[in-house]
PDB file of N, CA and C in Angstrom:
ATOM      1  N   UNK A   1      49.111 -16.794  24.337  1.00  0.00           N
ATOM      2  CA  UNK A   1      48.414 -18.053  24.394  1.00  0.00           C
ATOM      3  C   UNK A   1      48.845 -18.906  23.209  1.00  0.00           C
ATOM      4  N   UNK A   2      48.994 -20.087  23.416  1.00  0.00           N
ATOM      5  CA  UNK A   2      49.906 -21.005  22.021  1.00  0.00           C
ATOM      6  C   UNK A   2      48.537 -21.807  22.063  1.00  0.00           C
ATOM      7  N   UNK A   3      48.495 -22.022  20.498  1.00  0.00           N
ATOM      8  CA  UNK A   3      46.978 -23.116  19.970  1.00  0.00           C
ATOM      9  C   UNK A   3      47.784 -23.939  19.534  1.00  0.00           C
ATOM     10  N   UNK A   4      46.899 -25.380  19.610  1.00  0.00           N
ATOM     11  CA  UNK A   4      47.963 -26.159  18.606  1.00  0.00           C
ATOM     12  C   UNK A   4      47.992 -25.744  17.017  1.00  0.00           C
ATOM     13  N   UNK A   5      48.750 -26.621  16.365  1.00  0.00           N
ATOM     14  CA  UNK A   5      49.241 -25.904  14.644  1.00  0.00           C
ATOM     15  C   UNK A   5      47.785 -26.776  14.301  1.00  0.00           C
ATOM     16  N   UNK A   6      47.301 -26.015  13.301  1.00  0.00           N
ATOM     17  CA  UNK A   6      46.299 -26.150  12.660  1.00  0.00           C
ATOM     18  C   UNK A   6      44.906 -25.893  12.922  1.00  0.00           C
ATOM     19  N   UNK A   7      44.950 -25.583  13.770  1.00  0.00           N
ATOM     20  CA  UNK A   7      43.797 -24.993  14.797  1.00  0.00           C
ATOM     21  C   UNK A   7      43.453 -23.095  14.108  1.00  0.00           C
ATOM     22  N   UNK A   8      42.765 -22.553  13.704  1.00  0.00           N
ATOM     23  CA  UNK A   8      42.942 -21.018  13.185  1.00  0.00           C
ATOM     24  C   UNK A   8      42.586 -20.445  13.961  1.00  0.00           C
ATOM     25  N   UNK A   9      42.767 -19.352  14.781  1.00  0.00           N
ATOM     26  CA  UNK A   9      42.210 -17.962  15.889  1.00  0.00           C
ATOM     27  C   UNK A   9      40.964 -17.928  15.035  1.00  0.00           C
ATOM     28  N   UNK A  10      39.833 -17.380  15.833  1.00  0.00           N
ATOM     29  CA  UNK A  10      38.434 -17.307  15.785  1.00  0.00           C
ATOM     30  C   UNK A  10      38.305 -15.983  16.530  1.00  0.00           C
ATOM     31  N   UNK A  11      37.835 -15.238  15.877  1.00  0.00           N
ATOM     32  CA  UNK A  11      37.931 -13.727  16.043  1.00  0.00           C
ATOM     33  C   UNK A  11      35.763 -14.149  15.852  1.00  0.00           C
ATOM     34  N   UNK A  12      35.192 -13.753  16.622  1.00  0.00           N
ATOM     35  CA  UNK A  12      34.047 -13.818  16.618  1.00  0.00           C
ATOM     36  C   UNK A  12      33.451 -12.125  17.193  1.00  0.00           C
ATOM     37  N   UNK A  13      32.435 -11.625  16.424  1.00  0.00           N
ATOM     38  CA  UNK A  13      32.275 -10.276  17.277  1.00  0.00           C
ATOM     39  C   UNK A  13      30.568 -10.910  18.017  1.00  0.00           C
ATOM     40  N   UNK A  14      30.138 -10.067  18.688  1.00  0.00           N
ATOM     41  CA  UNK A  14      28.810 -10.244  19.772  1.00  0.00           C
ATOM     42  C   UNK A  14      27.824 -11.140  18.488  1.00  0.00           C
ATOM     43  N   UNK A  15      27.395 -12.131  19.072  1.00  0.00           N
ATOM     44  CA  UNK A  15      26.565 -13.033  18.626  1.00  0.00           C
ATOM     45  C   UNK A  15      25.249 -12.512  18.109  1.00  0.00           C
ATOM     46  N   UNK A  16      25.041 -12.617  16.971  1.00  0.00           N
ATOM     47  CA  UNK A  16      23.815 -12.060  16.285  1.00  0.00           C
ATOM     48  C   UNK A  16      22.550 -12.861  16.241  1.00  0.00           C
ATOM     49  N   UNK A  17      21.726 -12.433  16.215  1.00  0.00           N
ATOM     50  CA  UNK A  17      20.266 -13.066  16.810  1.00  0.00           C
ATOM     51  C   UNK A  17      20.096 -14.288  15.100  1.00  0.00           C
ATOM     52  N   UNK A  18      19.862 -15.288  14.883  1.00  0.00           N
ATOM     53  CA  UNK A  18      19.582 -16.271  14.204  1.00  0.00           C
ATOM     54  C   UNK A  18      17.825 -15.673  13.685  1.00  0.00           C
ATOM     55  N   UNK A  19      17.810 -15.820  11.992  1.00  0.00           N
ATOM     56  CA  UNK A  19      16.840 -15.528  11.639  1.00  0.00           C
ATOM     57  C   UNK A  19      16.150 -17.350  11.402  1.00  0.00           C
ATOM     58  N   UNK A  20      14.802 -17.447  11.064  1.00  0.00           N
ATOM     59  CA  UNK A  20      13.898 -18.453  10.858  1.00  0.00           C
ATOM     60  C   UNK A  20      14.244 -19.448   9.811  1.00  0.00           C
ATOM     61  N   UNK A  21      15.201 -18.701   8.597  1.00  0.00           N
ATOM     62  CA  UNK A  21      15.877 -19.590   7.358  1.00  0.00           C
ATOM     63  C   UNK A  21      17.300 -20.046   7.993  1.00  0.00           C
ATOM     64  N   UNK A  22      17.970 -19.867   8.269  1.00  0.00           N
ATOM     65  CA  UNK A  22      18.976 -20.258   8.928  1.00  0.00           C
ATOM     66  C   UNK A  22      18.631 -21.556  10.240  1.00  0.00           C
ATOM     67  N   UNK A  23      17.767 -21.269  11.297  1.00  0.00           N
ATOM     68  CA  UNK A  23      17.289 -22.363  11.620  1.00  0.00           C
ATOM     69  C   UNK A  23      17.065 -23.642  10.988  1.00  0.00           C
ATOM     70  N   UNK A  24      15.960 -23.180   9.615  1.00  0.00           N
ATOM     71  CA  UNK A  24      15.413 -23.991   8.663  1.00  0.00           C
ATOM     72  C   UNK A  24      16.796 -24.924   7.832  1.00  0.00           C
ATOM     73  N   UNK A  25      17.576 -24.122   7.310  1.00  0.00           N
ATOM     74  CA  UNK A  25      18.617 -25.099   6.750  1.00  0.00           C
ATOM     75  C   UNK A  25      20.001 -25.750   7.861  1.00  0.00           C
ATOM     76  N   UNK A  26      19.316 -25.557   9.093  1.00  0.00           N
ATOM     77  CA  UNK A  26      20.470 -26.132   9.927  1.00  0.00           C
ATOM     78  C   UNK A  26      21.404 -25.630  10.785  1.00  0.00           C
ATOM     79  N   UNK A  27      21.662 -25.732  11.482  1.00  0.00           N
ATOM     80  CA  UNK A  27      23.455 -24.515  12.658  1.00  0.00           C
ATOM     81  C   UNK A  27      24.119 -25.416  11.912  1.00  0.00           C
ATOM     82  N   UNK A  28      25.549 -25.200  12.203  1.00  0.00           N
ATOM     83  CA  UNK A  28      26.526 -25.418  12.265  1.00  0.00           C
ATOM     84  C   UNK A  28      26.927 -26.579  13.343  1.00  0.00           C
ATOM     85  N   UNK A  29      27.315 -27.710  12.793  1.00  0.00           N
ATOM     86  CA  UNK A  29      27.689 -28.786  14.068  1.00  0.00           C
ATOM     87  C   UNK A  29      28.316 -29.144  14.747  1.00  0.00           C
ATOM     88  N   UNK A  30      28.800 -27.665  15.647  1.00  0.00           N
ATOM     89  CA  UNK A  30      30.053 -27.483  16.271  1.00  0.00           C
ATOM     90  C   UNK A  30      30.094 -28.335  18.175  1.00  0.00           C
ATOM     91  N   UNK A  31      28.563 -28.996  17.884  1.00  0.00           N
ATOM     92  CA  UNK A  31      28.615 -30.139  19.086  1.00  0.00           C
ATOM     93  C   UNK A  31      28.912 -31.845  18.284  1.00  0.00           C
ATOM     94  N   UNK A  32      28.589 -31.694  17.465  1.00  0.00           N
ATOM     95  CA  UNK A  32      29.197 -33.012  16.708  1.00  0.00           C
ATOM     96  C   UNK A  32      30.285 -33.338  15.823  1.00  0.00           C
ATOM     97  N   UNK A  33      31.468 -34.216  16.698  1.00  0.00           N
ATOM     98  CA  UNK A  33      32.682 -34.247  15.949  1.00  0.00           C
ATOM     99  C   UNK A  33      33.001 -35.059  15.076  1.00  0.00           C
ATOM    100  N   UNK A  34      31.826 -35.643  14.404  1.00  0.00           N
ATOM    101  CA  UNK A  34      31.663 -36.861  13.641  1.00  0.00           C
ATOM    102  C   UNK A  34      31.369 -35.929  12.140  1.00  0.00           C
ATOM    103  N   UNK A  35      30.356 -34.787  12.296  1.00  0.00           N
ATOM    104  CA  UNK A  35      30.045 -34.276  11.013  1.00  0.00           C
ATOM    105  C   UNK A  35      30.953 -34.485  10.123  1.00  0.00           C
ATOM    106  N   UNK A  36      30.522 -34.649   8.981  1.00  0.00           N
ATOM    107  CA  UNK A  36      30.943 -34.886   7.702  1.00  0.00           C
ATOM    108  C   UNK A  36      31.719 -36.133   7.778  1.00  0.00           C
ATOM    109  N   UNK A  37      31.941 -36.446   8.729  1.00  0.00           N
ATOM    110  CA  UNK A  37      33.246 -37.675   8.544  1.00  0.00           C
ATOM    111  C   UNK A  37      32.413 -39.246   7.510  1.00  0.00           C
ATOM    112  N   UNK A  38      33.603 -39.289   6.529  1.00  0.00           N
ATOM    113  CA  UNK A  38      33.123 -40.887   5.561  1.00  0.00           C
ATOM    114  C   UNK A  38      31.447 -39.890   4.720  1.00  0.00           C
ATOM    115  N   UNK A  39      31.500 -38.952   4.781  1.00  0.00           N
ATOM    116  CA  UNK A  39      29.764 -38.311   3.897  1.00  0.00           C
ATOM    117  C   UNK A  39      28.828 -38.809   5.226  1.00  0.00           C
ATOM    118  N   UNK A  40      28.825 -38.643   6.502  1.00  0.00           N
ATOM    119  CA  UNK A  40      27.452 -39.055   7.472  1.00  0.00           C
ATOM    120  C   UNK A  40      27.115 -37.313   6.989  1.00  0.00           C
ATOM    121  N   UNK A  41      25.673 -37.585   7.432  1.00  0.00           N
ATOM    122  CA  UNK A  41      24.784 -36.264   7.020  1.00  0.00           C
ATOM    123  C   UNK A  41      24.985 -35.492   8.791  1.00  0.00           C
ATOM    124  N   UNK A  42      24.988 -34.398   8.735  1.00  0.00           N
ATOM    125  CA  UNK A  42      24.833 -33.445   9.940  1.00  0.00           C
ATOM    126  C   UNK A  42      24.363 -33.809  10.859  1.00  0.00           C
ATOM    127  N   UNK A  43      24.622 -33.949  12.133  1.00  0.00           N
ATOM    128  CA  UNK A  43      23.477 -34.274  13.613  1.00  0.00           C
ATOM    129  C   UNK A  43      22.245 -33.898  13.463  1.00  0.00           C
ATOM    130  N   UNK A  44      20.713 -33.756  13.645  1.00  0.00           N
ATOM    131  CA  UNK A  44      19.954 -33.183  13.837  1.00  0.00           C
ATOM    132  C   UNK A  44      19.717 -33.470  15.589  1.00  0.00           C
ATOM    133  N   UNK A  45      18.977 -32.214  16.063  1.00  0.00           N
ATOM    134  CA  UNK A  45      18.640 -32.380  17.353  1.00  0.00           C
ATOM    135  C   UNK A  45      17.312 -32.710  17.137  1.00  0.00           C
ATOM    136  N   UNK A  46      16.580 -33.754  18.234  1.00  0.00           N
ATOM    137  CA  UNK A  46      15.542 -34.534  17.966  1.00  0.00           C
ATOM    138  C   UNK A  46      14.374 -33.678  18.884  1.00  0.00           C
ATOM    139  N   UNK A  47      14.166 -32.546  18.537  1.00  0.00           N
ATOM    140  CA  UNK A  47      12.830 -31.917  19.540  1.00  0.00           C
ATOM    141  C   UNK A  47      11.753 -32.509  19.576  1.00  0.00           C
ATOM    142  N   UNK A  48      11.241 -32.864  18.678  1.00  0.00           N
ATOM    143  CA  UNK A  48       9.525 -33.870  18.734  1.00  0.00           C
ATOM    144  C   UNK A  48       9.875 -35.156  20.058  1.00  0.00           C
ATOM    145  N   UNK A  49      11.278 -35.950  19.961  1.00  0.00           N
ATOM    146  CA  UNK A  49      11.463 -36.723  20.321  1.00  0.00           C
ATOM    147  C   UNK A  49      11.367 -36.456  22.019  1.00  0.00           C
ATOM    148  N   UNK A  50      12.152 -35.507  22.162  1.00  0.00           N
ATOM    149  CA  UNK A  50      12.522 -34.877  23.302  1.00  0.00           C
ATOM    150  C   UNK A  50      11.498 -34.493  24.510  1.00  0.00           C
ATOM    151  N   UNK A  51      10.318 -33.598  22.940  1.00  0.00           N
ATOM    152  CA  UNK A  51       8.871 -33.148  23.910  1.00  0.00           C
ATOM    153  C   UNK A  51       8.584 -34.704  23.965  1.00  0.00           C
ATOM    154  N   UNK A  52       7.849 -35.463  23.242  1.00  0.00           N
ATOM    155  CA  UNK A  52       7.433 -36.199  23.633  1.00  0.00           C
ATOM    156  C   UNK A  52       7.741 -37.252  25.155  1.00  0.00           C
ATOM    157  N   UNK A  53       9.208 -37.390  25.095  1.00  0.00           N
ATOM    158  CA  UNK A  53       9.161 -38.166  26.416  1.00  0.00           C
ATOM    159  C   UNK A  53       9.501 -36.789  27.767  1.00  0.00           C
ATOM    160  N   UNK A  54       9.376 -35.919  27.133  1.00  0.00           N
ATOM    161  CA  UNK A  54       9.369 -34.514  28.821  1.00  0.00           C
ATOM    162  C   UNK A  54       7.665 -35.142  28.824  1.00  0.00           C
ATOM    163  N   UNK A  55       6.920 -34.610  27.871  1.00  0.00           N
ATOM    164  CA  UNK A  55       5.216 -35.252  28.273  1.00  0.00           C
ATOM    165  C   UNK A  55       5.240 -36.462  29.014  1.00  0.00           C
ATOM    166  N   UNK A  56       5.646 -37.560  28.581  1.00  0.00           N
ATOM    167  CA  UNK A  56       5.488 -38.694  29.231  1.00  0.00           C
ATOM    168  C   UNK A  56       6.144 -39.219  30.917  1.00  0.00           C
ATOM    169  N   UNK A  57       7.627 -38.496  30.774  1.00  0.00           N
ATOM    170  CA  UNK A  57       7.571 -38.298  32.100  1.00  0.00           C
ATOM    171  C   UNK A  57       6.697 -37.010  33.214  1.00  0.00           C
ATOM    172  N   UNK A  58       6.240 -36.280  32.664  1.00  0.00           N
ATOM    173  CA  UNK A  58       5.447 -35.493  33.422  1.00  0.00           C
ATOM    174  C   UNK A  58       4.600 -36.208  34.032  1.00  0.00           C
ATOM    175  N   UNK A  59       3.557 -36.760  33.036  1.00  0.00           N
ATOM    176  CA  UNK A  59       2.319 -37.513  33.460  1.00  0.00           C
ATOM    177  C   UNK A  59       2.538 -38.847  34.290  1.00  0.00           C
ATOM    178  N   UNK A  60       3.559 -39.407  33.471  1.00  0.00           N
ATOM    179  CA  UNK A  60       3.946 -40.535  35.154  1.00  0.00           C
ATOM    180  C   UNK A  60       4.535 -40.113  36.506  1.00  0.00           C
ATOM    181  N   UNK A  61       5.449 -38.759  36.618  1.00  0.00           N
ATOM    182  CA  UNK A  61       5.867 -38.220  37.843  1.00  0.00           C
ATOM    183  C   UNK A  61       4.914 -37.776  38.421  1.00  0.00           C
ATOM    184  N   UNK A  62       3.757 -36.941  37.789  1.00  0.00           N
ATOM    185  CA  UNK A  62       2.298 -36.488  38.479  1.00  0.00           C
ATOM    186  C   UNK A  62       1.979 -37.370  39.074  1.00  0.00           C
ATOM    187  N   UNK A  63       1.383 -38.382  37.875  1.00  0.00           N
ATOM    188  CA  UNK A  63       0.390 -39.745  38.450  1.00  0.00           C
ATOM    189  C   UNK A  63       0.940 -39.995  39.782  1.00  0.00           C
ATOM    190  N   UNK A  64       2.016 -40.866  39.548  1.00  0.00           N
ATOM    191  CA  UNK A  64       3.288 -41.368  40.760  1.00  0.00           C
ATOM    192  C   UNK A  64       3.190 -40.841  41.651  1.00  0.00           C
ATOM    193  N   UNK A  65       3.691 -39.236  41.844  1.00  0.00           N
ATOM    194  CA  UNK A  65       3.627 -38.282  43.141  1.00  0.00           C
ATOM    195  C   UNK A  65       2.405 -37.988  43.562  1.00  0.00           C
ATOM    196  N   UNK A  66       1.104 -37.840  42.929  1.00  0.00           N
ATOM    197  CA  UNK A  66      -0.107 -37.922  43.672  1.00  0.00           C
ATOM    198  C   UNK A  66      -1.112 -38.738  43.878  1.00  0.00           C
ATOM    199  N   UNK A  67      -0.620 -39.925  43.288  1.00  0.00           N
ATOM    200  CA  UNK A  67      -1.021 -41.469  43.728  1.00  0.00           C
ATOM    201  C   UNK A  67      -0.032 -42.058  45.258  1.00  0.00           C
ATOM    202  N   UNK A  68       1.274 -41.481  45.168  1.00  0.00           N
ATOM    203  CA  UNK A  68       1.793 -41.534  46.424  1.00  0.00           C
ATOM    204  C   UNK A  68       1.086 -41.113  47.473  1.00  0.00           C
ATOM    205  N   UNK A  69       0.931 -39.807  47.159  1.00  0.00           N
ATOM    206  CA  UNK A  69       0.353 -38.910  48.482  1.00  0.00           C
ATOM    207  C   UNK A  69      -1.241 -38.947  49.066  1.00  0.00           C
ATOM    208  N   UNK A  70      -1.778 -40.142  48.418  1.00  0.00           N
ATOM    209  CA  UNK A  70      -3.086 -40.516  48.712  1.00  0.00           C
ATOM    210  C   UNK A  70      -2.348 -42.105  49.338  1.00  0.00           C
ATOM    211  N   UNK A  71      -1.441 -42.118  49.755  1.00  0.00           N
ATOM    212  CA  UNK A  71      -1.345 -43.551  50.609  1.00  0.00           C
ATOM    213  C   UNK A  71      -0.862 -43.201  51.757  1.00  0.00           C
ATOM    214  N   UNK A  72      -0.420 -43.918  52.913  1.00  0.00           N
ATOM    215  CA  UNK A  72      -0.261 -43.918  54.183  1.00  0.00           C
ATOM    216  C   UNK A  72       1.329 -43.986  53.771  1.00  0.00           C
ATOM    217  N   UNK A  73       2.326 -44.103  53.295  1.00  0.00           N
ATOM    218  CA  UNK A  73       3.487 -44.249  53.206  1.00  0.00           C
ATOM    219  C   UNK A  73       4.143 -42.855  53.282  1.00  0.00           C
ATOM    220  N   UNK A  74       5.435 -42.702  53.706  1.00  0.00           N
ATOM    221  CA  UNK A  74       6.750 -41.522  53.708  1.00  0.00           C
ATOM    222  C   UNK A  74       6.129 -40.786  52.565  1.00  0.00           C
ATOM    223  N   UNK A  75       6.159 -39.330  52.754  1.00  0.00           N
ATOM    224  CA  UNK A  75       5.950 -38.490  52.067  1.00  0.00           C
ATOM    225  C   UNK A  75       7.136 -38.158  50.984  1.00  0.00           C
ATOM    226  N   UNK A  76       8.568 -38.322  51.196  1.00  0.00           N
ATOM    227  CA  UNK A  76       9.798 -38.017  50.114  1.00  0.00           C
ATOM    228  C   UNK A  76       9.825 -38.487  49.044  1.00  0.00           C
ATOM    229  N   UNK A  77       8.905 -39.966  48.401  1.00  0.00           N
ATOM    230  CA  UNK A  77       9.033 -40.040  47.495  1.00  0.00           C
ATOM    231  C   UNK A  77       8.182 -39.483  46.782  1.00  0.00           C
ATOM    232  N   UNK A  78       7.095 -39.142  46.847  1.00  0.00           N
ATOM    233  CA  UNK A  78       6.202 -38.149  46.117  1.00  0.00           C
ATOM    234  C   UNK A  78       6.640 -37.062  46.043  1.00  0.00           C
ATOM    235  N   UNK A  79       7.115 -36.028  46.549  1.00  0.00           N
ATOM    236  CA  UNK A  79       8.339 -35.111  47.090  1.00  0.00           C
ATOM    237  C   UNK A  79       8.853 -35.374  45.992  1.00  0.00           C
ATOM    238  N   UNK A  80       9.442 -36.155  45.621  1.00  0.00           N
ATOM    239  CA  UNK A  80      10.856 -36.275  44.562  1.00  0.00           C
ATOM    240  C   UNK A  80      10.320 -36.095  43.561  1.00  0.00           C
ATOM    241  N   UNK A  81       9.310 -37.369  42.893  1.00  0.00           N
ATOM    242  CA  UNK A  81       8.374 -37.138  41.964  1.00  0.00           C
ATOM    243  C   UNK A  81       7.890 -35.749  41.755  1.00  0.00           C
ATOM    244  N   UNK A  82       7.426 -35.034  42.234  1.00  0.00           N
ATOM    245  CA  UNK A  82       6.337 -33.799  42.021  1.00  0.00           C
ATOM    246  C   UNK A  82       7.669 -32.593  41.890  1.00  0.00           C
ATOM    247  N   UNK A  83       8.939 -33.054  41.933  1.00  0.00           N
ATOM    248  CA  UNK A  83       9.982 -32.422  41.808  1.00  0.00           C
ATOM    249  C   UNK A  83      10.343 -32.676  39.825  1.00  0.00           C
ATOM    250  N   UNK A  84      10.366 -33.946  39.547  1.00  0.00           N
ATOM    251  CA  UNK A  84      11.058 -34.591  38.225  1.00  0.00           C
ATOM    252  C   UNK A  84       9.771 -33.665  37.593  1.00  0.00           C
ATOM    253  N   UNK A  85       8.665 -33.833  38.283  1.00  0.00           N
ATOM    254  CA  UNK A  85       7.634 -33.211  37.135  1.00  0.00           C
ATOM    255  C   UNK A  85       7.773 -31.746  37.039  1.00  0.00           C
ATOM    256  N   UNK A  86       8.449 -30.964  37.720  1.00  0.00           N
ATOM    257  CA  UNK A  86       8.771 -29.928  37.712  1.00  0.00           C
ATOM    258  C   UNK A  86       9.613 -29.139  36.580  1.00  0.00           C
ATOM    259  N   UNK A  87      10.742 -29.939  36.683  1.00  0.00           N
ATOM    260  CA  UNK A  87      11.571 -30.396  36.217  1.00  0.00           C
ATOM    261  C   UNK A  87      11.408 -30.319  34.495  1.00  0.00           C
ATOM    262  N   UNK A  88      10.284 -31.484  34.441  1.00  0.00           N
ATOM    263  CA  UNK A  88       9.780 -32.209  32.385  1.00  0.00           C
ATOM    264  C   UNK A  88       9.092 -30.772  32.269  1.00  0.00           C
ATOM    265  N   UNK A  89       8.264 -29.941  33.729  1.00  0.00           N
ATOM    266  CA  UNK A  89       7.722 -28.796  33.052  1.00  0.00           C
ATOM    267  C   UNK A  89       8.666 -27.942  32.601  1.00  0.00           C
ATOM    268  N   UNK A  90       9.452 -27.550  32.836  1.00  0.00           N
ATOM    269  CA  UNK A  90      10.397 -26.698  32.437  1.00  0.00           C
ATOM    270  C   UNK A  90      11.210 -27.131  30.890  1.00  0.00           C
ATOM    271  N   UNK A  91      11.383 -28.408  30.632  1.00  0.00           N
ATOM    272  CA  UNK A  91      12.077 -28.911  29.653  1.00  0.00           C
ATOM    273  C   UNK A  91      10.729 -28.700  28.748  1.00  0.00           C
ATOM    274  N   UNK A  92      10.039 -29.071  28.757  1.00  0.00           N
ATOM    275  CA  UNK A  92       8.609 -28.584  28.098  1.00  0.00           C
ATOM    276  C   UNK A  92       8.433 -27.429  27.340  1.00  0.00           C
ATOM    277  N   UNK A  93       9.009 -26.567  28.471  1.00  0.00           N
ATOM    278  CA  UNK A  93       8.821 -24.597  28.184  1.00  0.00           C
ATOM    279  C   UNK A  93      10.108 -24.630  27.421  1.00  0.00           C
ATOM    280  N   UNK A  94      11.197 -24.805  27.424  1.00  0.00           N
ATOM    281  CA  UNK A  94      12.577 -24.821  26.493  1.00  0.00           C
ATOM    282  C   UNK A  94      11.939 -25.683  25.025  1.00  0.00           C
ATOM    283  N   UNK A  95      11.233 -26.388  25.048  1.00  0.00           N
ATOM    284  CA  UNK A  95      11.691 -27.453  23.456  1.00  0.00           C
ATOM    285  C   UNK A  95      10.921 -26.355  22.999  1.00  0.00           C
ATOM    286  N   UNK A  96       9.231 -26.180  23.244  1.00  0.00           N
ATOM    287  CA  UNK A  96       8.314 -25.207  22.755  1.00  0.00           C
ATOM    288  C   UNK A  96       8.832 -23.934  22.493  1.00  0.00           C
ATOM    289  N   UNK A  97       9.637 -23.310  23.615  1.00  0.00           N
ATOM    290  CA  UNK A  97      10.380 -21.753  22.524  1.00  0.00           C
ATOM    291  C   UNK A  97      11.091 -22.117  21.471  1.00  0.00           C
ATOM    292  N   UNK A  98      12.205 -23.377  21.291  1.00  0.00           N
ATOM    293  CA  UNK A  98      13.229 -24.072  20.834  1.00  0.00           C
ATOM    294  C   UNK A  98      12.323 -24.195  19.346  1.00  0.00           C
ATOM    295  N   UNK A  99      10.990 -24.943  19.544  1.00  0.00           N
ATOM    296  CA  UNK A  99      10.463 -25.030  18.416  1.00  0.00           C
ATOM    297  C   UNK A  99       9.586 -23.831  17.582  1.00  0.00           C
ATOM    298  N   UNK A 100       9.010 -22.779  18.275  1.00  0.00           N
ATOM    299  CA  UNK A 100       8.589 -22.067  17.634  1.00  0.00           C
ATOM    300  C   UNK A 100       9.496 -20.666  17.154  1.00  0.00           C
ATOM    301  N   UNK A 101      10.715 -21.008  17.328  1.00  0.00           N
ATOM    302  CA  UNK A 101      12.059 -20.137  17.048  1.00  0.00           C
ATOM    303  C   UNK A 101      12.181 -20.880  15.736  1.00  0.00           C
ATOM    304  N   UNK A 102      11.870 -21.950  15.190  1.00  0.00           N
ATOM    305  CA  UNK A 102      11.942 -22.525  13.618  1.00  0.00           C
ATOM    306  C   UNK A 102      13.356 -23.538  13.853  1.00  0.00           C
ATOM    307  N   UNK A 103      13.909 -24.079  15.151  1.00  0.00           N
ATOM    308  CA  UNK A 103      14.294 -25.247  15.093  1.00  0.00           C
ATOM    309  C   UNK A 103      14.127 -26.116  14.585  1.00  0.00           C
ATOM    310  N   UNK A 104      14.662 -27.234  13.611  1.00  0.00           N
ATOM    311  CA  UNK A 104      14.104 -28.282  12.990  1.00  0.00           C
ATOM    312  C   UNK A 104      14.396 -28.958  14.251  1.00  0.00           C
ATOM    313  N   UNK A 105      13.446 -30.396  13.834  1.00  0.00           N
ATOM    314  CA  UNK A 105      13.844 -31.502  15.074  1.00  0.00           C
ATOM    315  C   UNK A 105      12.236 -31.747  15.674  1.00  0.00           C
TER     316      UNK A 105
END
């Protein structure tokens, strides 16, 4: 297999479980290709930000999908709705492990 020049082989062995201080001072920002560039400070991932609008679309896809389904109109769009809210529930259950694993954000 040929890498380009400057690129180094990455010999990695089985991924080790991340302790609570390591969270605390940050990963590694191997999704952001900007790090360090000109002194910008590290990406942070925005979890507060994140829960907050999974909450907010929940409660409007609820509202929406069972304010639909109390009208005389096609049933699919409530359907869809009661789907997205499905959906923010699950993104919900990810930020909350995400955060009590000692993610900053």
């Amino acid at each position: 297999m040929r890498r380009a020049p400057g690129y180094p082989v990455r010999m990695t062995g089985p991924a080790k479980k991340r302790t609570r201080e390591e969270y605390e001072q940050g990963l590694p920002d191997h999704h952001d290709p900007t790090a360090g560039f000109a002194g910008a400070p590290a990406a942070q991932s925005a979890l507060t930000l994140r829960l907050i609008l999974a909450l907010f679309g929940l409660v409007v896809c609820l509202a929406g999908g069972l304010g639909w389904l109390a009208t005389d109109l096609p049933a699919w769009p409530a359907v869809l709705l009661l789907i997205f809210a499905v959906v923010a529930v699950v993104d919900i259950v990810v930020i909350v492990r995400r955060k009590a694993r000692g993610e900053p954000g």
